[in-house]
PDB file of N, CA and C in Angstrom:
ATOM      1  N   UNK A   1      92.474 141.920  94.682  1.00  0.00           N
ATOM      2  CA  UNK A   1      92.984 140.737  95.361  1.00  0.00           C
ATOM      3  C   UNK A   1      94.161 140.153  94.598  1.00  0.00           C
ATOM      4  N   UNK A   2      95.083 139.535  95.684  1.00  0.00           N
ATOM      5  CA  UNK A   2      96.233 139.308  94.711  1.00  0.00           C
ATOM      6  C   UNK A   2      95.984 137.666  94.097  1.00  0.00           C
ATOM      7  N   UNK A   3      96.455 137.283  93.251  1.00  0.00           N
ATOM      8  CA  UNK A   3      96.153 135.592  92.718  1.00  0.00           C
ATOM      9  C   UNK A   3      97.885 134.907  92.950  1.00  0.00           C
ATOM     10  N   UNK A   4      98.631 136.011  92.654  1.00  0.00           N
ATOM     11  CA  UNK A   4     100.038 135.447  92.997  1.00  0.00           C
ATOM     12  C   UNK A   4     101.053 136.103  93.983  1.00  0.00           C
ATOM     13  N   UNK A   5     101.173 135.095  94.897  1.00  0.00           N
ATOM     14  CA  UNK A   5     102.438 135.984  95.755  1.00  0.00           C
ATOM     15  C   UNK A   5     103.612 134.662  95.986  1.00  0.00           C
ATOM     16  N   UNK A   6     104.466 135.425  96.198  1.00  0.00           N
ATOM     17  CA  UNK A   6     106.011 135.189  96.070  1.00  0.00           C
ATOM     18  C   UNK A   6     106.901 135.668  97.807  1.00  0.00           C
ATOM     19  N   UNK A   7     107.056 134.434  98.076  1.00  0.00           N
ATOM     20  CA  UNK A   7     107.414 134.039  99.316  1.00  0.00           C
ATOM     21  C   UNK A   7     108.773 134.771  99.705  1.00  0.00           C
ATOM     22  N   UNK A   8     109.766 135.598  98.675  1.00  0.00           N
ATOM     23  CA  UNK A   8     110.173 136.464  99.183  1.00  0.00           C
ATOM     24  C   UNK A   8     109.788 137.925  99.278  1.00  0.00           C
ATOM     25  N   UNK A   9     108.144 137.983  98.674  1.00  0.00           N
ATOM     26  CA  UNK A   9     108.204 139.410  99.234  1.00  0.00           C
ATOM     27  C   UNK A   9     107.027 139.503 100.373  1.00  0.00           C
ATOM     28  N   UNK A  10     106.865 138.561 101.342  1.00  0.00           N
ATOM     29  CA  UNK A  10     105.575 138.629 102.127  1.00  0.00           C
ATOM     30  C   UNK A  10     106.389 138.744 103.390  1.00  0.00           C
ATOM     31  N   UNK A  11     105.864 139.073 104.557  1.00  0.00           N
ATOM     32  CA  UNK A  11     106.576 139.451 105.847  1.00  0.00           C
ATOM     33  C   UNK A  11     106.692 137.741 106.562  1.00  0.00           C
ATOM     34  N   UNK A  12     107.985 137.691 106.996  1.00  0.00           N
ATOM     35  CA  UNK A  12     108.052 136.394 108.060  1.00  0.00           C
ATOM     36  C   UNK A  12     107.993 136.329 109.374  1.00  0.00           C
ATOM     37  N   UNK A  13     107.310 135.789 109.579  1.00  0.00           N
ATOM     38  CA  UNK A  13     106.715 135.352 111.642  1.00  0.00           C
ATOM     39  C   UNK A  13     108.058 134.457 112.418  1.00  0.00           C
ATOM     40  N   UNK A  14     108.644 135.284 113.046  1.00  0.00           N
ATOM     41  CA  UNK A  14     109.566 134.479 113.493  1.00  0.00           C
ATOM     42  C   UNK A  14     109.416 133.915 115.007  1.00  0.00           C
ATOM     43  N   UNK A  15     109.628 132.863 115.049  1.00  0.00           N
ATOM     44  CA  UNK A  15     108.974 131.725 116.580  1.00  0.00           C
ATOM     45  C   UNK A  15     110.300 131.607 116.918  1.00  0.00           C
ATOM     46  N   UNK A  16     110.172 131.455 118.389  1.00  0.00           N
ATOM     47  CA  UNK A  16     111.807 130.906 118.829  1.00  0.00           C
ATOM     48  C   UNK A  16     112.012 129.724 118.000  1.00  0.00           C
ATOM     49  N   UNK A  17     111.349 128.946 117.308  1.00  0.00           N
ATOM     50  CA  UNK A  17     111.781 127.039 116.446  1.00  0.00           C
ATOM     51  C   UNK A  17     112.025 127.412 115.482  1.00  0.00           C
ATOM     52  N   UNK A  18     111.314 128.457 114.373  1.00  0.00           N
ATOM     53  CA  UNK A  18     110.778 128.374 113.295  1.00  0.00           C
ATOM     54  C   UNK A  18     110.802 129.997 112.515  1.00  0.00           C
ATOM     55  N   UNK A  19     110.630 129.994 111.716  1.00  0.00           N
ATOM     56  CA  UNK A  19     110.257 131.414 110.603  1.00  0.00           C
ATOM     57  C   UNK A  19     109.035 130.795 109.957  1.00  0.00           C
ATOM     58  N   UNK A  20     107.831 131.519 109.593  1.00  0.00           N
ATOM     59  CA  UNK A  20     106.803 131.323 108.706  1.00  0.00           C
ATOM     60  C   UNK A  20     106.199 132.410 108.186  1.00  0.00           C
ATOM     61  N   UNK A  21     105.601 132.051 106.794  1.00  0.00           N
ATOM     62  CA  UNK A  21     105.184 132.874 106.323  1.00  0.00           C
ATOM     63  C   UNK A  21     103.828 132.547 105.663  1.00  0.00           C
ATOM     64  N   UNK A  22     102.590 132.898 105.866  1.00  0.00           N
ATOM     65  CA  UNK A  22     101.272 132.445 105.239  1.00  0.00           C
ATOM     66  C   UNK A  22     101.117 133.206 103.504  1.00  0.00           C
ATOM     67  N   UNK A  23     101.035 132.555 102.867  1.00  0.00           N
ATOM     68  CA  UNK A  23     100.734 133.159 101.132  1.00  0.00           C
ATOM     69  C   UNK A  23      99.228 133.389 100.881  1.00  0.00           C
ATOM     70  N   UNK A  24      98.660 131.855 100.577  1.00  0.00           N
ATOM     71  CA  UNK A  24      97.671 132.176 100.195  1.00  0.00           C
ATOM     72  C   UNK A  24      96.983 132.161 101.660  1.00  0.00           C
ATOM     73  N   UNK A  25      95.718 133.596 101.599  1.00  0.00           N
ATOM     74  CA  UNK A  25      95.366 133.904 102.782  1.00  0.00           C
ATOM     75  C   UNK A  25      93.832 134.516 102.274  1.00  0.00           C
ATOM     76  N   UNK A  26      92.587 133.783 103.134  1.00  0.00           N
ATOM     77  CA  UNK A  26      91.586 134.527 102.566  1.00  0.00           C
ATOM     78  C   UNK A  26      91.544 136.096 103.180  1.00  0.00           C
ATOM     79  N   UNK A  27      91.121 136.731 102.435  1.00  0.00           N
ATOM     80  CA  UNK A  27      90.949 138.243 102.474  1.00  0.00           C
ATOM     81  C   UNK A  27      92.318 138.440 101.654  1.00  0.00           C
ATOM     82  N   UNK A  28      93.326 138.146 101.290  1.00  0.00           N
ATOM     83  CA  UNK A  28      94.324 138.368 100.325  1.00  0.00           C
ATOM     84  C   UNK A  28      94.205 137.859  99.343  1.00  0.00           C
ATOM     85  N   UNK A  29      93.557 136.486  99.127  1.00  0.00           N
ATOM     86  CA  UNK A  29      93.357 135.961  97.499  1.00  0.00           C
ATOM     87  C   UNK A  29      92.341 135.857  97.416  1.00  0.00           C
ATOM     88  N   UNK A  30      91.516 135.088  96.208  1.00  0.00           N
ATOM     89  CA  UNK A  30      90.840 134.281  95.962  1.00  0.00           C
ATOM     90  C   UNK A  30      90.069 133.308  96.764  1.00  0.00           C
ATOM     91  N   UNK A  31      91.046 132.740  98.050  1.00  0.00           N
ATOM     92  CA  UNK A  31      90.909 131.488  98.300  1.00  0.00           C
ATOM     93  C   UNK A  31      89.637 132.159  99.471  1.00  0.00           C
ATOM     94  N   UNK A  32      88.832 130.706  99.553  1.00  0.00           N
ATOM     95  CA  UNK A  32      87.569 131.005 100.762  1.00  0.00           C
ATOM     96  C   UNK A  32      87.543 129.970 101.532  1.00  0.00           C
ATOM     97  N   UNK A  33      86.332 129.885 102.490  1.00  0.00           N
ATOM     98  CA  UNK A  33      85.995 128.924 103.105  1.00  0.00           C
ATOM     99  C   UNK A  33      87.325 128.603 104.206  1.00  0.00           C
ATOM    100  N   UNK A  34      88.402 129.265 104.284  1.00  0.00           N
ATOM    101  CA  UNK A  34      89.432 129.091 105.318  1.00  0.00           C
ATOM    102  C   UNK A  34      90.571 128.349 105.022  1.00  0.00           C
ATOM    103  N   UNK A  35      90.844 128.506 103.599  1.00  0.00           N
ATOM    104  CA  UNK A  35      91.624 127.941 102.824  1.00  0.00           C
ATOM    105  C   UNK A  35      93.069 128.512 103.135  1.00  0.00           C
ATOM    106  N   UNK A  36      93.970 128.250 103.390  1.00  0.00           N
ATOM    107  CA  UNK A  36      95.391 128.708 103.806  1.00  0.00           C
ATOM    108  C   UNK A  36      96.600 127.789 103.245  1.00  0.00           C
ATOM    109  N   UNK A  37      97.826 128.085 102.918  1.00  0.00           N
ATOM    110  CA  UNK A  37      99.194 127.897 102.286  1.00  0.00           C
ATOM    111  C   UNK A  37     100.141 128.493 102.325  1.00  0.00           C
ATOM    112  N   UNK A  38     100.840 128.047 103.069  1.00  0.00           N
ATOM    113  CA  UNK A  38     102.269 128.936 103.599  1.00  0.00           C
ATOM    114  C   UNK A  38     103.633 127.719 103.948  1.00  0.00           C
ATOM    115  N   UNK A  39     104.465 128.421 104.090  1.00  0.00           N
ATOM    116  CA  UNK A  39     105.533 128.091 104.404  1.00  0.00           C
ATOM    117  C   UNK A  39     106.504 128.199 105.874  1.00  0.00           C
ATOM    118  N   UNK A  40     107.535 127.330 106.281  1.00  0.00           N
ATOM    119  CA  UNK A  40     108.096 127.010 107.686  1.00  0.00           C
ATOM    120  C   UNK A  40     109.311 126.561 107.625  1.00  0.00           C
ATOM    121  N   UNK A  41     110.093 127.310 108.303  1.00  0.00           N
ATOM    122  CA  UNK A  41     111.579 126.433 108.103  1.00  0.00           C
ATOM    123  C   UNK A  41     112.123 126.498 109.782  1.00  0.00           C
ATOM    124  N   UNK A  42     111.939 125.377 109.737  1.00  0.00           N
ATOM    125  CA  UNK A  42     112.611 124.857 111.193  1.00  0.00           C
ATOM    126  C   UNK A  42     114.024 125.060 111.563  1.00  0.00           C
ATOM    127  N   UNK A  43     114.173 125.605 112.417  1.00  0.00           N
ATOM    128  CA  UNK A  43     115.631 125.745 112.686  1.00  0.00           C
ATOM    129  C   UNK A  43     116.372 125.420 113.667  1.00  0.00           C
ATOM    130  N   UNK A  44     115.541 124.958 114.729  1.00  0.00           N
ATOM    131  CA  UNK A  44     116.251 124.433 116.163  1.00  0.00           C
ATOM    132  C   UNK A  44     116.191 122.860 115.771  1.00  0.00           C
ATOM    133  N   UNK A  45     117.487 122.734 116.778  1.00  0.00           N
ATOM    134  CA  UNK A  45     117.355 120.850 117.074  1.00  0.00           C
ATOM    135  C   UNK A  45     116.521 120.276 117.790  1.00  0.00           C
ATOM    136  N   UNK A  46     115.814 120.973 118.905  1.00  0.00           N
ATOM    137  CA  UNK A  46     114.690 121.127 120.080  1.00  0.00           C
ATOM    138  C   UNK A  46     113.125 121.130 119.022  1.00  0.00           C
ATOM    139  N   UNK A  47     112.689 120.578 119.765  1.00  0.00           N
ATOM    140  CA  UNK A  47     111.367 120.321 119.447  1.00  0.00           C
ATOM    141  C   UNK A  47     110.834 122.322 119.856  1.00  0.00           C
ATOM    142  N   UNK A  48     109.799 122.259 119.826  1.00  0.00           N
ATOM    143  CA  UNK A  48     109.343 123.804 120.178  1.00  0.00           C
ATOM    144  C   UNK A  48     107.863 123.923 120.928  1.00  0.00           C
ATOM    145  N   UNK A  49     107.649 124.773 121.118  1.00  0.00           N
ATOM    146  CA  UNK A  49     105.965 125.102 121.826  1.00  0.00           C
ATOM    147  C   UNK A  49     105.027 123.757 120.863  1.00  0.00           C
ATOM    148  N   UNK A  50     104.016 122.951 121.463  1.00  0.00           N
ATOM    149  CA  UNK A  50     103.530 122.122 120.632  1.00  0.00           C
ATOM    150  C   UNK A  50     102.302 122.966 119.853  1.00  0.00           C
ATOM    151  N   UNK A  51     101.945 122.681 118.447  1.00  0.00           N
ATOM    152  CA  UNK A  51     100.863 123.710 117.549  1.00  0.00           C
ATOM    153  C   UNK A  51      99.900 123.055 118.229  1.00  0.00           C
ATOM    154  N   UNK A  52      98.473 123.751 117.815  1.00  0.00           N
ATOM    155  CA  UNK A  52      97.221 123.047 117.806  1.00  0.00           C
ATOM    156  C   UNK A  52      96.511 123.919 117.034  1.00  0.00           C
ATOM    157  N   UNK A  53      95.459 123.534 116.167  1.00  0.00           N
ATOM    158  CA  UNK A  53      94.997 124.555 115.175  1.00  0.00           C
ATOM    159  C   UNK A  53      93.572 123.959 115.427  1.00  0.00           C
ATOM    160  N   UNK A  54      92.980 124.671 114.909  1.00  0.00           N
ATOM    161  CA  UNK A  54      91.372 124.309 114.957  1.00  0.00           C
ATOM    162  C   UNK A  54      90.908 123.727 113.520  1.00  0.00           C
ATOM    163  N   UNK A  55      91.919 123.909 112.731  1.00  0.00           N
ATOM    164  CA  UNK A  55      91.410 122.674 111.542  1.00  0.00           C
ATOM    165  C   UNK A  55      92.678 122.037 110.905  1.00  0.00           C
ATOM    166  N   UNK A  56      92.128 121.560 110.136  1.00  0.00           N
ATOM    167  CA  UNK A  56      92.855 120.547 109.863  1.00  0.00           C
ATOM    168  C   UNK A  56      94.181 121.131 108.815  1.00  0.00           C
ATOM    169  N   UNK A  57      95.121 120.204 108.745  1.00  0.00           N
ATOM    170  CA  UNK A  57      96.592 120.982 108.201  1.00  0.00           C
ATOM    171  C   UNK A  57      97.200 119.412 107.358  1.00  0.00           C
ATOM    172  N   UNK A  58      97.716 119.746 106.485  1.00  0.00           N
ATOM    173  CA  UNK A  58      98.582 118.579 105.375  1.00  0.00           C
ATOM    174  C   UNK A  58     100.374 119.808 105.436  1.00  0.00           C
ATOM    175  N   UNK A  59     101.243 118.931 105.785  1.00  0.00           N
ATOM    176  CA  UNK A  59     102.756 119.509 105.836  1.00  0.00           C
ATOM    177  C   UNK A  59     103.453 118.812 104.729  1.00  0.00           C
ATOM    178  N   UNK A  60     104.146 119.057 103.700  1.00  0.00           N
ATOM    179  CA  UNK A  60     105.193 118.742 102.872  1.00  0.00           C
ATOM    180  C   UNK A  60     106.443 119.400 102.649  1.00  0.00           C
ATOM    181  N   UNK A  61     107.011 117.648 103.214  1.00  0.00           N
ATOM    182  CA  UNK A  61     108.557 118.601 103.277  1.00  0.00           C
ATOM    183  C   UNK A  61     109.261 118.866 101.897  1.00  0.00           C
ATOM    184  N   UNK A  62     110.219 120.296 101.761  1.00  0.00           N
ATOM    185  CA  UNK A  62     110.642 120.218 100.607  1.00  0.00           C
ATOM    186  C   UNK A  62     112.489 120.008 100.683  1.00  0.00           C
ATOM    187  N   UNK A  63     112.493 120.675 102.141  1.00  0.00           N
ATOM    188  CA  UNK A  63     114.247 120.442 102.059  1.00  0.00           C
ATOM    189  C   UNK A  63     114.676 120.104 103.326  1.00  0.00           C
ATOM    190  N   UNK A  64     115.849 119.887 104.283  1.00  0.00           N
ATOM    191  CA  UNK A  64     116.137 119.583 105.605  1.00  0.00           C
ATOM    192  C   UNK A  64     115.593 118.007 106.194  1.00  0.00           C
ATOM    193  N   UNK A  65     116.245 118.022 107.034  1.00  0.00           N
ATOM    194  CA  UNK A  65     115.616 116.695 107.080  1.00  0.00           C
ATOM    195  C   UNK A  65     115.636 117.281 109.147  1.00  0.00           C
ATOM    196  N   UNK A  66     114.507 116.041 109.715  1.00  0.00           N
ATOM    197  CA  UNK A  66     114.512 116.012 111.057  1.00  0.00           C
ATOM    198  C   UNK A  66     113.117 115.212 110.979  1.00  0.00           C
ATOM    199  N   UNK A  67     112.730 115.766 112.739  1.00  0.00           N
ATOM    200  CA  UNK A  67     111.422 114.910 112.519  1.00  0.00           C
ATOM    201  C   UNK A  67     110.766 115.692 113.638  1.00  0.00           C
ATOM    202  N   UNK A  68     109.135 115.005 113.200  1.00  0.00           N
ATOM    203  CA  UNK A  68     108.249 115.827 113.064  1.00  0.00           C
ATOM    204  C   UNK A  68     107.317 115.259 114.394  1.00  0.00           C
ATOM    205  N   UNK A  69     106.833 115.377 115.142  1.00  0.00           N
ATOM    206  CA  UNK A  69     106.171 114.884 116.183  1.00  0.00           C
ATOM    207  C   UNK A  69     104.267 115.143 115.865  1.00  0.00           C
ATOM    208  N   UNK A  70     103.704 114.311 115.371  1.00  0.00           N
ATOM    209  CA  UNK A  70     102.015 114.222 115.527  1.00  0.00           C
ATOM    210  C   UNK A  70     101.154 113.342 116.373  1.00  0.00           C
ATOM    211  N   UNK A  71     100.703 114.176 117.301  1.00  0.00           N
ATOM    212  CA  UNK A  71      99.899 113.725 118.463  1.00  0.00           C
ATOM    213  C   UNK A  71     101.229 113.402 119.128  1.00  0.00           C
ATOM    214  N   UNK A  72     101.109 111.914 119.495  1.00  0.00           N
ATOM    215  CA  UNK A  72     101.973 111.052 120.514  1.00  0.00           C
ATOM    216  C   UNK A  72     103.236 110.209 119.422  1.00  0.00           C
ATOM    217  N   UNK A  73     102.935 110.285 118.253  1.00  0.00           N
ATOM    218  CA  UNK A  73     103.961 109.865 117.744  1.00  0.00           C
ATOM    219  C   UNK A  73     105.212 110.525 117.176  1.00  0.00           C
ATOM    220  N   UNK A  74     106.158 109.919 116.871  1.00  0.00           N
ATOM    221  CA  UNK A  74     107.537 110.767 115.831  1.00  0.00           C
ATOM    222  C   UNK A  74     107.638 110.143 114.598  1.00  0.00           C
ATOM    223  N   UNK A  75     108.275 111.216 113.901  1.00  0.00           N
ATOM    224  CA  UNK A  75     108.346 110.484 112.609  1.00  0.00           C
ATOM    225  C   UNK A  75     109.511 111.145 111.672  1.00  0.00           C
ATOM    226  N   UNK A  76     110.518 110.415 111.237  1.00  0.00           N
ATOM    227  CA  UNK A  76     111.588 111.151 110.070  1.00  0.00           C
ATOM    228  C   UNK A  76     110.506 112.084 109.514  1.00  0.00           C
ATOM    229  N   UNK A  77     111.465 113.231 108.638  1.00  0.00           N
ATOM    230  CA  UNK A  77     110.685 114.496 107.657  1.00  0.00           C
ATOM    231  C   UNK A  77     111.706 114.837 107.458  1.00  0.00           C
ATOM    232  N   UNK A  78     111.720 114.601 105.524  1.00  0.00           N
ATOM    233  CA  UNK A  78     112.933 114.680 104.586  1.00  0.00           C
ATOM    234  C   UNK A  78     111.717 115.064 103.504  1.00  0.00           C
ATOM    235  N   UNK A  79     113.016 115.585 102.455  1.00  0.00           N
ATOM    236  CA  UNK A  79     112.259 115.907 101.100  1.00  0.00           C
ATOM    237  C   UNK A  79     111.005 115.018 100.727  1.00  0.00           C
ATOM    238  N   UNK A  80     110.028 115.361 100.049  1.00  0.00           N
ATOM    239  CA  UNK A  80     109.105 114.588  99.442  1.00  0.00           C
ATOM    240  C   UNK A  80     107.831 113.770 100.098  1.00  0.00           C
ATOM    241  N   UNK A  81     108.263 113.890 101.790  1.00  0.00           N
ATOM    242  CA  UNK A  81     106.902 113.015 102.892  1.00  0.00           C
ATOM    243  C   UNK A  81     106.372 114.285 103.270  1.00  0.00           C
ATOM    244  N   UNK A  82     105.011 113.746 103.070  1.00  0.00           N
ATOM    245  CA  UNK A  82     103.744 114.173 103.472  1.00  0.00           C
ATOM    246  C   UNK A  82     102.957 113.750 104.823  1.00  0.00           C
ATOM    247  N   UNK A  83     102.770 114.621 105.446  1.00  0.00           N
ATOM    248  CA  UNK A  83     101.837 114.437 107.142  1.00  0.00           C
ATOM    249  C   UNK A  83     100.874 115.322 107.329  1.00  0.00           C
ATOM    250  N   UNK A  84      99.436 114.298 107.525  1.00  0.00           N
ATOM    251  CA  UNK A  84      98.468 115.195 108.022  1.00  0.00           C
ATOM    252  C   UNK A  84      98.126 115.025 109.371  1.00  0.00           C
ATOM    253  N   UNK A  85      97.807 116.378 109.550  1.00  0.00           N
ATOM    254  CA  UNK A  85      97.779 116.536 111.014  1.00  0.00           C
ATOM    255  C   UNK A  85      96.344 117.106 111.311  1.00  0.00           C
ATOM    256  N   UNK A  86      95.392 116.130 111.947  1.00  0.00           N
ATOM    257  CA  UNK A  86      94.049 116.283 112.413  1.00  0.00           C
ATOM    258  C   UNK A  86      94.046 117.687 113.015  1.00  0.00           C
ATOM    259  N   UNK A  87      92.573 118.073 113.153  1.00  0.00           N
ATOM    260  CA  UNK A  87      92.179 119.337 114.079  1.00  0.00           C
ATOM    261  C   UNK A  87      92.812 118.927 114.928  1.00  0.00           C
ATOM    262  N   UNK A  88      93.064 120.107 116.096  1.00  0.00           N
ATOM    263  CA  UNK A  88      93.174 120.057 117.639  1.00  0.00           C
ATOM    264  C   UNK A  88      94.607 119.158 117.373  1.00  0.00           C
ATOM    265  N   UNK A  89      95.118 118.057 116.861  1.00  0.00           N
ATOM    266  CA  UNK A  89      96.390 117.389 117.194  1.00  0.00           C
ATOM    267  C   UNK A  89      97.544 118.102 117.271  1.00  0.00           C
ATOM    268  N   UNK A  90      97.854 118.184 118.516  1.00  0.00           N
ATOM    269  CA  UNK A  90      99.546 119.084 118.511  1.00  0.00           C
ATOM    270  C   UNK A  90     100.763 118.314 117.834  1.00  0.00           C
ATOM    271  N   UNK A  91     101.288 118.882 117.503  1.00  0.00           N
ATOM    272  CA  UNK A  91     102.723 118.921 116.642  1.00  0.00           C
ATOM    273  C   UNK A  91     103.989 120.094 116.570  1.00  0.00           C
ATOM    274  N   UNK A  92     104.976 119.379 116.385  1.00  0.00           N
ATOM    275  CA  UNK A  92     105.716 120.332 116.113  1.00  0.00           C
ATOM    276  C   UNK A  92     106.875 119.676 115.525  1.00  0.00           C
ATOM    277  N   UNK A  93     107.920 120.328 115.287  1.00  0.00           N
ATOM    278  CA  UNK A  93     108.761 120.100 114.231  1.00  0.00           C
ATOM    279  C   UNK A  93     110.205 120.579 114.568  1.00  0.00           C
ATOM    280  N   UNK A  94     111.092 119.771 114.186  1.00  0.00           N
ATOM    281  CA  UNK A  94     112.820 119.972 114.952  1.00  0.00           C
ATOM    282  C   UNK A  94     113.730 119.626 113.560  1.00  0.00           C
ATOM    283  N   UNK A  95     115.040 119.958 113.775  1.00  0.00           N
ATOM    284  CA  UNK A  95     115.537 119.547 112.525  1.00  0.00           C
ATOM    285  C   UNK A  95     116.666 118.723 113.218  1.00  0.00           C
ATOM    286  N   UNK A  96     117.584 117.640 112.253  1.00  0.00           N
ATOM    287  CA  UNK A  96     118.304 116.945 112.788  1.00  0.00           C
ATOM    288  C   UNK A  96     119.417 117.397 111.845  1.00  0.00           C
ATOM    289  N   UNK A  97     119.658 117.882 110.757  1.00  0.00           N
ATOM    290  CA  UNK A  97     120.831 117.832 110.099  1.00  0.00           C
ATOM    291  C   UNK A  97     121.052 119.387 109.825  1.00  0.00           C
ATOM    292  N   UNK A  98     121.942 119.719 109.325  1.00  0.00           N
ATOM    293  CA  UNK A  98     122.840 121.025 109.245  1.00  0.00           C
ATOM    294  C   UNK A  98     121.758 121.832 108.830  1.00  0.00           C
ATOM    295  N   UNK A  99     121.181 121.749 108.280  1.00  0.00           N
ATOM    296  CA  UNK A  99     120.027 123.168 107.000  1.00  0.00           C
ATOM    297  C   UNK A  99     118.828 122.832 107.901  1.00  0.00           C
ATOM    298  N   UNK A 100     118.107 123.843 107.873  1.00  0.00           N
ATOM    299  CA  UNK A 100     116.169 123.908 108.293  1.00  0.00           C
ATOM    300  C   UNK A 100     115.583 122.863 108.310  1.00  0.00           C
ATOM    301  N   UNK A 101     114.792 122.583 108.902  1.00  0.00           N
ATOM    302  CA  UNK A 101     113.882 121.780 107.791  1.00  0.00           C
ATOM    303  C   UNK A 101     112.222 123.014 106.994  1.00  0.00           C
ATOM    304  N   UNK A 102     112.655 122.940 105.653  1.00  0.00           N
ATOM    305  CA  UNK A 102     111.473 123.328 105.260  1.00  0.00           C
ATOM    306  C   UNK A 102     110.416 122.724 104.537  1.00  0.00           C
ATOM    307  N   UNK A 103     109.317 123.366 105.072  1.00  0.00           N
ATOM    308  CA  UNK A 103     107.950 122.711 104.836  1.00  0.00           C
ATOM    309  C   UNK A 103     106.914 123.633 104.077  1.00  0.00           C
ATOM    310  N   UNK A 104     106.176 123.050 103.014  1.00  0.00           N
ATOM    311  CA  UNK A 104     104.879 123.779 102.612  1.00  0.00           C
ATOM    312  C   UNK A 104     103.910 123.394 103.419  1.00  0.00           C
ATOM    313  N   UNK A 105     103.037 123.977 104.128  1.00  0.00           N
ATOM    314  CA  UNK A 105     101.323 123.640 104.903  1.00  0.00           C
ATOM    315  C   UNK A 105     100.193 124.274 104.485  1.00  0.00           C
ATOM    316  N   UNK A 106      99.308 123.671 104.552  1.00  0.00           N
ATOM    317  CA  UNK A 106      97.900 123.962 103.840  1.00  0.00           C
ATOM    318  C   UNK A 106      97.134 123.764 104.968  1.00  0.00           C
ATOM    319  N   UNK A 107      96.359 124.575 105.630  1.00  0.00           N
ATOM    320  CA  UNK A 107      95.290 124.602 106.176  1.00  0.00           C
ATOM    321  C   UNK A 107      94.025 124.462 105.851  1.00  0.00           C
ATOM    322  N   UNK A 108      92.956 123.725 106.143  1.00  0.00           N
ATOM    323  CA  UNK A 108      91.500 123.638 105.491  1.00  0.00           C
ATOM    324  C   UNK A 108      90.451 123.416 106.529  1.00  0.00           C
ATOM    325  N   UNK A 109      89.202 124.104 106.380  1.00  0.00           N
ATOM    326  CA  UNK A 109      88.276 123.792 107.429  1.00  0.00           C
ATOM    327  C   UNK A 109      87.799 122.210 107.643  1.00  0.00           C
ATOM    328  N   UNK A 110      87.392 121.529 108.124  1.00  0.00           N
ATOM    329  CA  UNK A 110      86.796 119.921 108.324  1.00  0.00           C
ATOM    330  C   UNK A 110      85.837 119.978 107.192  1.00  0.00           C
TER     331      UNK A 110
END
């Protein structure tokens, strides 16, 4: 099992909005219980397909700025803010200025 991986050598999921890539992944690390950590870089100005996940998710932005839509609300997403996003709550994510917006996300069971 691997303990370290490095976000340029893992394969990226590309969405018409977005590129992502999942790191830590159970059956690839260590991690259990449905533990997940990956990365997202937004690239449209358009909002995109809305997510919904079956557990729960924490997003931190690290670069780009735009904003981020959870449930029914909006919200700026620039370096350094943090958003959690309940089970089942759709979201999605747009960028407003020249570069991505990129994000670290962590997935966890309830």
């Amino acid at each position: 099992m691997k303990v370290v991986v490095d976000e340029n050598e893992v394969t990226w999921l590309q969405h018409p909005d977005r590129r992502s890539a999942d790191l830590i992944r159970p059956g690839d690390t260590p991690a259990h219980a449905g533990l997940s950590l990956g990365v997202a870089e937004y690239t449209s100005t358009e909002f995109g397909e809305l997510q919904r996940h079956d557990d729960q998710e924490a997003v931190y932005c690290v670069s780009g700025r735009g904003v981020i839509r959870v449930g029914d609300q909006e919200y700026e997403i620039y370096p350094g803010r943090a958003f959690y996003v309940g089970r089942a709550v759709p979201h999605a994510t747009r960028r407003t200025g020249p570069e991505p917006v990129k994000v670290v996300y962590v997935h966890a069971p309830d």
